[in-house]
N, C-alpha and C. Protein backbone atom coordinates (compact mmCIF):
# COMPACT_ATOMS: atom_id res chain seq x y z
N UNK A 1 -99.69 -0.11 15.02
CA UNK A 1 -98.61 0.34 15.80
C UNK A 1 -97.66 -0.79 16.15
N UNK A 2 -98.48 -1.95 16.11
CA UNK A 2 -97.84 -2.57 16.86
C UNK A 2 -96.31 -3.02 15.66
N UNK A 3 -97.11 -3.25 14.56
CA UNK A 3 -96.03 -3.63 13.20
C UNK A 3 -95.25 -2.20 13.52
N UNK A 4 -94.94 -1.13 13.69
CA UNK A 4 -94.29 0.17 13.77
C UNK A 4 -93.02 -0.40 14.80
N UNK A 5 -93.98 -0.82 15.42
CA UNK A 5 -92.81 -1.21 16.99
C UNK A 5 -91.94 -2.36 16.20
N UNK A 6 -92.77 -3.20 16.05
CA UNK A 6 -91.76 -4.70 15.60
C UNK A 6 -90.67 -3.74 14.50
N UNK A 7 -90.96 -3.12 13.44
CA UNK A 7 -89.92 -2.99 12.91
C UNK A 7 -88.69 -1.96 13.15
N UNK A 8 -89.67 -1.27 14.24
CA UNK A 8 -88.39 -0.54 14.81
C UNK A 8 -87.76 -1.25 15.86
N UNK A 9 -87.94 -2.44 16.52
CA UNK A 9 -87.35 -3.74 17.02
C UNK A 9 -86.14 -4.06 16.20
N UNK A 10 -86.87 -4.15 15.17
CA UNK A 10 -86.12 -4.75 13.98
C UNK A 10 -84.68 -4.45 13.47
N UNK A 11 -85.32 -2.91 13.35
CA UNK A 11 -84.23 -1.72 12.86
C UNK A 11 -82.95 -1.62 13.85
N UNK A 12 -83.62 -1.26 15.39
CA UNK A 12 -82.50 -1.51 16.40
C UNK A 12 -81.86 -2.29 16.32
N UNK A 13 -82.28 -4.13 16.60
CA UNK A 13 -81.04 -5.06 16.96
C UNK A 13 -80.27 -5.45 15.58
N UNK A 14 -80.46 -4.65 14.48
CA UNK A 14 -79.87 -4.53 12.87
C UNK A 14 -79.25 -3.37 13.70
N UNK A 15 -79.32 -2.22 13.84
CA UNK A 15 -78.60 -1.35 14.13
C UNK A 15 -77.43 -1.74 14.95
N UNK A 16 -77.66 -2.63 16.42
CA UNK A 16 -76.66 -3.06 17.49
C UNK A 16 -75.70 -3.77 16.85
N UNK A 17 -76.39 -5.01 15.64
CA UNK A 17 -75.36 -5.59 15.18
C UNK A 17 -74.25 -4.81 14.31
N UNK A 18 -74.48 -3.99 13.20
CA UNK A 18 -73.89 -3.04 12.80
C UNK A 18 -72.72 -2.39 13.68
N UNK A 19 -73.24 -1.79 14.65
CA UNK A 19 -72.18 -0.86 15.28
C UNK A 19 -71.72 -2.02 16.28
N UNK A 20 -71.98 -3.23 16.35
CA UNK A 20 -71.11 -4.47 17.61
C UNK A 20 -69.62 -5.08 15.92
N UNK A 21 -70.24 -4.71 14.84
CA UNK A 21 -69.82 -5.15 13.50
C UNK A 21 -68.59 -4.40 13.50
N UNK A 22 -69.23 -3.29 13.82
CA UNK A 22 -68.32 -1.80 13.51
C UNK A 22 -67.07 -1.58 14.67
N UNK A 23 -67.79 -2.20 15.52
CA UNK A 23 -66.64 -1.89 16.53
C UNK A 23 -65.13 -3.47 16.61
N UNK A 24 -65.93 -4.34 16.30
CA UNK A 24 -65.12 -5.27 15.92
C UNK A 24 -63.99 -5.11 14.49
N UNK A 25 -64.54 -4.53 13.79
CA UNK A 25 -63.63 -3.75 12.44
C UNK A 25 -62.60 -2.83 13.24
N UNK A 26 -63.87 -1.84 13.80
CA UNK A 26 -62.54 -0.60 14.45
C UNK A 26 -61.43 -1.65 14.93
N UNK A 27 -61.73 -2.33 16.32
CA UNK A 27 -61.02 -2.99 16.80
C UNK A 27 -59.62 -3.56 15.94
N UNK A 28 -60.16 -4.65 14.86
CA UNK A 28 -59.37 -5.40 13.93
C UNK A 28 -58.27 -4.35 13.44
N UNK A 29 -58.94 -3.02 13.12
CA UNK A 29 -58.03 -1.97 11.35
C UNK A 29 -57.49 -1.39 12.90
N UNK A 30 -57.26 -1.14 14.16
CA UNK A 30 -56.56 -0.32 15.08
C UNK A 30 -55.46 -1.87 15.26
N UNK A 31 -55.25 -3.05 15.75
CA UNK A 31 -54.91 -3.97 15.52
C UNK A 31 -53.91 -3.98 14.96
N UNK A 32 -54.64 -3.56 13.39
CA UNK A 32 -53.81 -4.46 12.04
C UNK A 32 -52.71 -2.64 12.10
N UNK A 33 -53.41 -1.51 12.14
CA UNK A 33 -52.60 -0.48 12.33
C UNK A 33 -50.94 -0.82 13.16
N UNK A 34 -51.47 -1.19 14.46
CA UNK A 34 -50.42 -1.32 15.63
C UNK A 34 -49.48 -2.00 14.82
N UNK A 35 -49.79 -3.09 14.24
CA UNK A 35 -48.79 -4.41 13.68
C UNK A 35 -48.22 -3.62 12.69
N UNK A 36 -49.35 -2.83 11.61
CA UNK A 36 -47.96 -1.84 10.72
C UNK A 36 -47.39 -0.85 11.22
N UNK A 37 -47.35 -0.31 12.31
CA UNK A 37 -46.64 0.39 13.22
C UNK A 37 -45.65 0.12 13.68
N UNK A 38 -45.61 -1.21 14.02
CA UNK A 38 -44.70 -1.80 14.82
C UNK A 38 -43.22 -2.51 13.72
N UNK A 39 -44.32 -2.65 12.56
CA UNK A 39 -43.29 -3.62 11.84
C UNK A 39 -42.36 -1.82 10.61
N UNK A 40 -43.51 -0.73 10.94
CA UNK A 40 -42.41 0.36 10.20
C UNK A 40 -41.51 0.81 11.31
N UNK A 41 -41.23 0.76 12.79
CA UNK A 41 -40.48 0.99 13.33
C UNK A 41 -38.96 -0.26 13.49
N UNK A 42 -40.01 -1.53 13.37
CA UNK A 42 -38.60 -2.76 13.09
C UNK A 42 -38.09 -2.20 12.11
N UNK A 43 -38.42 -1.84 10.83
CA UNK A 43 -37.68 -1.75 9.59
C UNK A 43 -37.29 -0.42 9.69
N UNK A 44 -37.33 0.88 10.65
CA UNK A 44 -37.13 1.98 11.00
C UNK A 44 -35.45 1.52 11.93
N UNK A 45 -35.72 0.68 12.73
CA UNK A 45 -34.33 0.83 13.18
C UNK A 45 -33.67 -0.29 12.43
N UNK A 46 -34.00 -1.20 11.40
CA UNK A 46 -33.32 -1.88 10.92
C UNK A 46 -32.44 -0.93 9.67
N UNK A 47 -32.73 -0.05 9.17
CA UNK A 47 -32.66 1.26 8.63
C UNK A 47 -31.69 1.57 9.17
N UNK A 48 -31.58 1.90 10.45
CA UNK A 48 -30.85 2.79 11.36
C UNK A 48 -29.86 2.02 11.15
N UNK A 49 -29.84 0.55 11.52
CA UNK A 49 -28.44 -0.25 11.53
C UNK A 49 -27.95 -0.14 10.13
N UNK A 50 -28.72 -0.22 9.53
CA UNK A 50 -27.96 -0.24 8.24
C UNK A 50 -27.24 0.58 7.86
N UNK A 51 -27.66 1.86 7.98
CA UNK A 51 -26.98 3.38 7.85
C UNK A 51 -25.65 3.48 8.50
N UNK A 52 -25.62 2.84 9.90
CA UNK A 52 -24.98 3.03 10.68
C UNK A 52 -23.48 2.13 10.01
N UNK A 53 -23.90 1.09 9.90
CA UNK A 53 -23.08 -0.18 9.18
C UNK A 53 -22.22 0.41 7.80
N UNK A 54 -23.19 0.97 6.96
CA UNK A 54 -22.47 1.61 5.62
C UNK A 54 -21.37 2.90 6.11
N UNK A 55 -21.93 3.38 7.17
CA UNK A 55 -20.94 4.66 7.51
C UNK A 55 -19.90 4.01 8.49
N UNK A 56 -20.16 3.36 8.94
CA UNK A 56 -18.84 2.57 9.38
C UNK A 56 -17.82 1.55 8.41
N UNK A 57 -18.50 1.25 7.44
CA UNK A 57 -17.64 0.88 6.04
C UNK A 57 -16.84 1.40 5.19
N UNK A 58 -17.91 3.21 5.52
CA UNK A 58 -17.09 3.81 4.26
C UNK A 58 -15.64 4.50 5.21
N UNK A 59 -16.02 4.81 6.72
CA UNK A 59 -15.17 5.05 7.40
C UNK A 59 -13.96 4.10 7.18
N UNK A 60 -14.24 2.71 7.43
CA UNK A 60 -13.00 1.69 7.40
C UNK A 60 -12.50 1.86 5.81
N UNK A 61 -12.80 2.15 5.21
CA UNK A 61 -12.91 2.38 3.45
C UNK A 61 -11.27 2.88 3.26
N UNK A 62 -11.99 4.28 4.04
CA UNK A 62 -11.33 6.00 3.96
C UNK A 62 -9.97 5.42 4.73
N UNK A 63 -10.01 4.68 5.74
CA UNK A 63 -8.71 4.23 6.85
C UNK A 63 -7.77 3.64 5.94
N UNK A 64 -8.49 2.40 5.04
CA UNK A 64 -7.92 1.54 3.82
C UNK A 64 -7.07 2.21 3.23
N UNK A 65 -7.36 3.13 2.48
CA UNK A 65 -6.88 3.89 1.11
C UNK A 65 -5.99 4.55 2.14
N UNK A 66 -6.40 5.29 3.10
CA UNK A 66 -4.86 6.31 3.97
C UNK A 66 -4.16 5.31 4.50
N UNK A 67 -4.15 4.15 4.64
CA UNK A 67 -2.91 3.16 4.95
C UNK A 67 -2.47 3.09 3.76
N UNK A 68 -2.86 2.61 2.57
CA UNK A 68 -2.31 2.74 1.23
C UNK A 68 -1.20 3.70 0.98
N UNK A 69 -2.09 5.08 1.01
CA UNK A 69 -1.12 5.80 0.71
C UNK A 69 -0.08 6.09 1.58
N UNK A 70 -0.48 5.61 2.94
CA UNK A 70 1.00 6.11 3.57
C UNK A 70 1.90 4.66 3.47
N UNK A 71 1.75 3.62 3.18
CA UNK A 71 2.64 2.65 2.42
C UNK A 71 3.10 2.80 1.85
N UNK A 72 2.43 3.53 0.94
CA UNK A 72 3.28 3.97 -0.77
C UNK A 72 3.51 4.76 -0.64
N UNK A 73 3.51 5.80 0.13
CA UNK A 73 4.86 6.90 0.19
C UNK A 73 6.22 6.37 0.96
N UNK A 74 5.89 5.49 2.21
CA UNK A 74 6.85 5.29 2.87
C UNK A 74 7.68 4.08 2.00
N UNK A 75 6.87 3.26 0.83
CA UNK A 75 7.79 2.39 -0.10
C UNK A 75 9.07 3.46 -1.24
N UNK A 76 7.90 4.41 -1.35
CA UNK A 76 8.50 5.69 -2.07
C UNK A 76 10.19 6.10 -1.66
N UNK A 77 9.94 6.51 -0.22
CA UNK A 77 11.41 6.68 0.42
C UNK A 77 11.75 6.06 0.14
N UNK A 78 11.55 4.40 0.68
CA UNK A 78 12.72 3.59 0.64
C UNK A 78 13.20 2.89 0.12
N UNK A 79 12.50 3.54 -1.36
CA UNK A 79 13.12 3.15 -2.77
C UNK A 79 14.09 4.38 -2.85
N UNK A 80 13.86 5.54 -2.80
CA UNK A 80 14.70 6.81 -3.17
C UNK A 80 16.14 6.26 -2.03
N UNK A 81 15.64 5.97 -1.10
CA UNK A 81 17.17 5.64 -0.29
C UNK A 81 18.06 4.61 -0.55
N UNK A 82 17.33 3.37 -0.89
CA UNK A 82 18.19 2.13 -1.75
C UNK A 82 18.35 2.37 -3.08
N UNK A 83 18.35 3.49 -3.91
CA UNK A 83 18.43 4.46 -4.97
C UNK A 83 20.08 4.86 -4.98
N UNK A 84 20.01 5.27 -3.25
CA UNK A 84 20.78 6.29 -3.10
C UNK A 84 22.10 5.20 -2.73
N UNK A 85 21.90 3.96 -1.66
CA UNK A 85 23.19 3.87 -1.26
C UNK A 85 23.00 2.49 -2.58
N UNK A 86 22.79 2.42 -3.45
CA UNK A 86 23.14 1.61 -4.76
C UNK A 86 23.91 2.48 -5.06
N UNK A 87 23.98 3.55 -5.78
CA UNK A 87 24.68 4.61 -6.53
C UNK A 87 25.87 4.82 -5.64
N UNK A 88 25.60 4.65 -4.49
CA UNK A 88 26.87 5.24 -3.14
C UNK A 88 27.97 3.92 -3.53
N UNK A 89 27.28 2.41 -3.52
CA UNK A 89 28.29 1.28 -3.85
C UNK A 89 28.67 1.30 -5.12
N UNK A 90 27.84 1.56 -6.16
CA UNK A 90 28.09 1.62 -7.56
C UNK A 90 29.55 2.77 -8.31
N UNK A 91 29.24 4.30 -6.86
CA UNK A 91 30.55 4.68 -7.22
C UNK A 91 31.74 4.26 -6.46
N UNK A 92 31.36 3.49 -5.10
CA UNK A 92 32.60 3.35 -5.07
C UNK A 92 33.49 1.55 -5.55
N UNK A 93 32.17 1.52 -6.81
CA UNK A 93 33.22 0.03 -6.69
C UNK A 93 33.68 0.42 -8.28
N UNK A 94 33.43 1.58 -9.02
CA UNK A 94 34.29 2.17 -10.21
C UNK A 94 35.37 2.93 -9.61
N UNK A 95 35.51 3.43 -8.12
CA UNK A 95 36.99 3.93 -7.90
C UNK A 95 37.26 2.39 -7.61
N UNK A 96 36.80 1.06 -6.99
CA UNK A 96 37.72 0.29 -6.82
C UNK A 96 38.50 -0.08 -8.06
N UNK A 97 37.42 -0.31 -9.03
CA UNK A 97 37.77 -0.87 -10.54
C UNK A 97 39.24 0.12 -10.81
N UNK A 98 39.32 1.65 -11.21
CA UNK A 98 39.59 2.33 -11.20
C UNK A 98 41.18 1.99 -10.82
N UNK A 99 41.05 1.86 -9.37
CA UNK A 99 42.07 1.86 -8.77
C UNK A 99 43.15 -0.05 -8.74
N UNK A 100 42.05 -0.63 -9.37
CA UNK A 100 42.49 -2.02 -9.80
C UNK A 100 43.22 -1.98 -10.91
N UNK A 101 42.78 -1.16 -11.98
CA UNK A 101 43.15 -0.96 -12.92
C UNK A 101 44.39 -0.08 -13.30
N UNK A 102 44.91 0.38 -12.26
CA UNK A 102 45.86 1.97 -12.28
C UNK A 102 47.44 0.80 -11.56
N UNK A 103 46.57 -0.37 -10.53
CA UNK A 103 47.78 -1.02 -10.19
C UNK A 103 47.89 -1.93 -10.93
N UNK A 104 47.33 -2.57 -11.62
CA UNK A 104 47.85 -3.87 -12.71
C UNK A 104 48.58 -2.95 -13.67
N UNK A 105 47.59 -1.68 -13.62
CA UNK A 105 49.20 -0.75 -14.97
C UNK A 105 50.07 -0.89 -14.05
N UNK A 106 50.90 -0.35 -13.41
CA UNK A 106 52.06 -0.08 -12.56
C UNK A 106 52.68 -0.74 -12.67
N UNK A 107 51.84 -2.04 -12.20
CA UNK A 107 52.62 -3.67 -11.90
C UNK A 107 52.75 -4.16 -13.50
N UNK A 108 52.22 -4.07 -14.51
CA UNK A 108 52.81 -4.45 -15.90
C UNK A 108 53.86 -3.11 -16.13
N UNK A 109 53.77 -2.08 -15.94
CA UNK A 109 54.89 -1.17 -15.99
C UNK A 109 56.27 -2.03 -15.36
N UNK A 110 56.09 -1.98 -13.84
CA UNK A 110 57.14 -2.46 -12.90
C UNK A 110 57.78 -3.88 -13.66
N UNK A 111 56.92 -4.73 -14.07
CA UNK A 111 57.54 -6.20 -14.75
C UNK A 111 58.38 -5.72 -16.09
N UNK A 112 57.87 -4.92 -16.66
CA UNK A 112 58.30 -4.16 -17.90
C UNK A 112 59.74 -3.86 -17.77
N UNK A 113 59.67 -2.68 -16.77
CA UNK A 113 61.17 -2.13 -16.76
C UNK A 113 61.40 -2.95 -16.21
N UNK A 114 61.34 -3.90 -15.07
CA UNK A 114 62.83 -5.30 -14.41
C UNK A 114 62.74 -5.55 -15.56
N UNK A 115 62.14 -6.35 -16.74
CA UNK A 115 62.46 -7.57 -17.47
C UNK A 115 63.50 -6.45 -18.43
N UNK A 116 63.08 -5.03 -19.20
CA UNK A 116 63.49 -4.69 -19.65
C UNK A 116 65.32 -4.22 -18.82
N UNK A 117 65.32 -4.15 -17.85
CA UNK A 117 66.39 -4.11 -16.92
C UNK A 117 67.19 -4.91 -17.25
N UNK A 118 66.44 -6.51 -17.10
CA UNK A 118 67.15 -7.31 -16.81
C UNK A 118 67.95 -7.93 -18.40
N UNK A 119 67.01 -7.27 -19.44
CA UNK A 119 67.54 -7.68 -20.82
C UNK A 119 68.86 -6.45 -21.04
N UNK A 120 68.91 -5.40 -20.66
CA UNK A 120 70.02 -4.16 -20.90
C UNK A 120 71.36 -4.72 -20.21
N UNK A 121 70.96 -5.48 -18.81
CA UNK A 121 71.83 -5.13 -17.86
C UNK A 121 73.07 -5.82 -18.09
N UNK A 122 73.13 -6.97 -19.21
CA UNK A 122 74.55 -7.43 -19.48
C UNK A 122 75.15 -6.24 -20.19
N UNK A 123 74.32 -5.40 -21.04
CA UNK A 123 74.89 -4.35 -22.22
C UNK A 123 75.40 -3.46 -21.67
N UNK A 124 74.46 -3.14 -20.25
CA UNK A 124 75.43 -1.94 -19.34
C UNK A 124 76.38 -1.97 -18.98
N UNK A 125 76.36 -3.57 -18.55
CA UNK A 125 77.54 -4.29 -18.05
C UNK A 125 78.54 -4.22 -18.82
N UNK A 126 78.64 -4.47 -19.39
CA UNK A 126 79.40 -4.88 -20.61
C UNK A 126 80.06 -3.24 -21.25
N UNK A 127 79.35 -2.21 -21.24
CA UNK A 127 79.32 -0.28 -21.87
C UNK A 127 80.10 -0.26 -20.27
N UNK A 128 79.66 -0.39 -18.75
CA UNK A 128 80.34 -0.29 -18.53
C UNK A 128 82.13 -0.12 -17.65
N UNK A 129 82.22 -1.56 -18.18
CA UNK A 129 83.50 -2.23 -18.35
C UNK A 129 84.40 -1.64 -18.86
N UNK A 130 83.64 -1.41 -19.91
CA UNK A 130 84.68 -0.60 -21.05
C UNK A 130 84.71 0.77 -20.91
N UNK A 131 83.88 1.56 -20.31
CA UNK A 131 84.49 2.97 -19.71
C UNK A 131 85.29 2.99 -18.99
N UNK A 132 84.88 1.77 -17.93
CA UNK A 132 86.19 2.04 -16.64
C UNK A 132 87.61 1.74 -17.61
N UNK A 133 87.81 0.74 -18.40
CA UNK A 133 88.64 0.32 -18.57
C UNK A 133 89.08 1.87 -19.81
N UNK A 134 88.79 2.48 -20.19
CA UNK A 134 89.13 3.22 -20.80
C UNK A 134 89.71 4.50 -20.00
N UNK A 135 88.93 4.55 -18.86
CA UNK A 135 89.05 5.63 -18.19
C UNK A 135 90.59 5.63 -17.36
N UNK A 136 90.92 4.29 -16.88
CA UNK A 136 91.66 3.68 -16.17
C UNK A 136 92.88 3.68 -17.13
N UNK A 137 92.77 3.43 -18.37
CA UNK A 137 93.75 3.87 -19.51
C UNK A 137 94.03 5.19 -19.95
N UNK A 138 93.29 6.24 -20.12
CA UNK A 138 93.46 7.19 -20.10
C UNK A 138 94.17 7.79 -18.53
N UNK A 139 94.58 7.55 -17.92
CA UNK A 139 94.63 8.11 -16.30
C UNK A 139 96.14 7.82 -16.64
């Protein structure tokens, strides 16, 4: 009996160590759990920032491109309007031309007939002299 006892002595403080074994494991794997718990919630809200960060990018993105386009429409106008008063100076510097051109005629007209005036005017002179004087004879 007595060997019965010793090895169930035996068996027990093998048993205590086991479950003092076991509970030191539990302990450790609840532990090592917490720490991957802890480190999937760091990378859970590091996640979060990140998400948060890209949707605030694509937001500033979307702002980008609608300033764009309202640049380039508003360059749009104000090309169509410096379009407009080009063409506005462009016609009126063909009436100036126009009208530059209508008085240098005139004025080569006007030099024309004086000079041509002034080449007749002894002949008139002269045609008439000789009417009066004819006329003045006939009377």
């Amino acid at each position: 009996m007595f060997w019965a006892s010793s090895k169930l002595d035996v068996l027990e403080s093998k048993l205590n160590i086991y479950e003092e074994l076991s509970r030191e494991m539990l302990a450790k794997l609840e532990a090592a759990v917490d720490k991957i718990s802890e480190g999937n919630n760091r990378i859970a809200q590091i996640l979060t920032k990140h998400e948060e960060r890209i949707d605030q990018s694509s937001r500033n993105d979307e702002l980008i491109l609608k300033m764009f386009d309202d640049i380039k429409d508003e360059m749009s106008e104000l090309e169509e309007r410096l379009d407009k008063r080009v063409s506005s100076i462009e016609a009126k510097t063909e009436d100036a031309s126009k009208t530059k051109w209508i008085m240098v005629g005139m004025a080569t007209l006007l030099t024309f007939t004086v000079g041509l005036f002034g080449i007749l005017q002894p002949w008139i002179n002269n045609n008439t002299n000789k009417f009066n004087t004819e006329v003045s004879k006939n009377k």
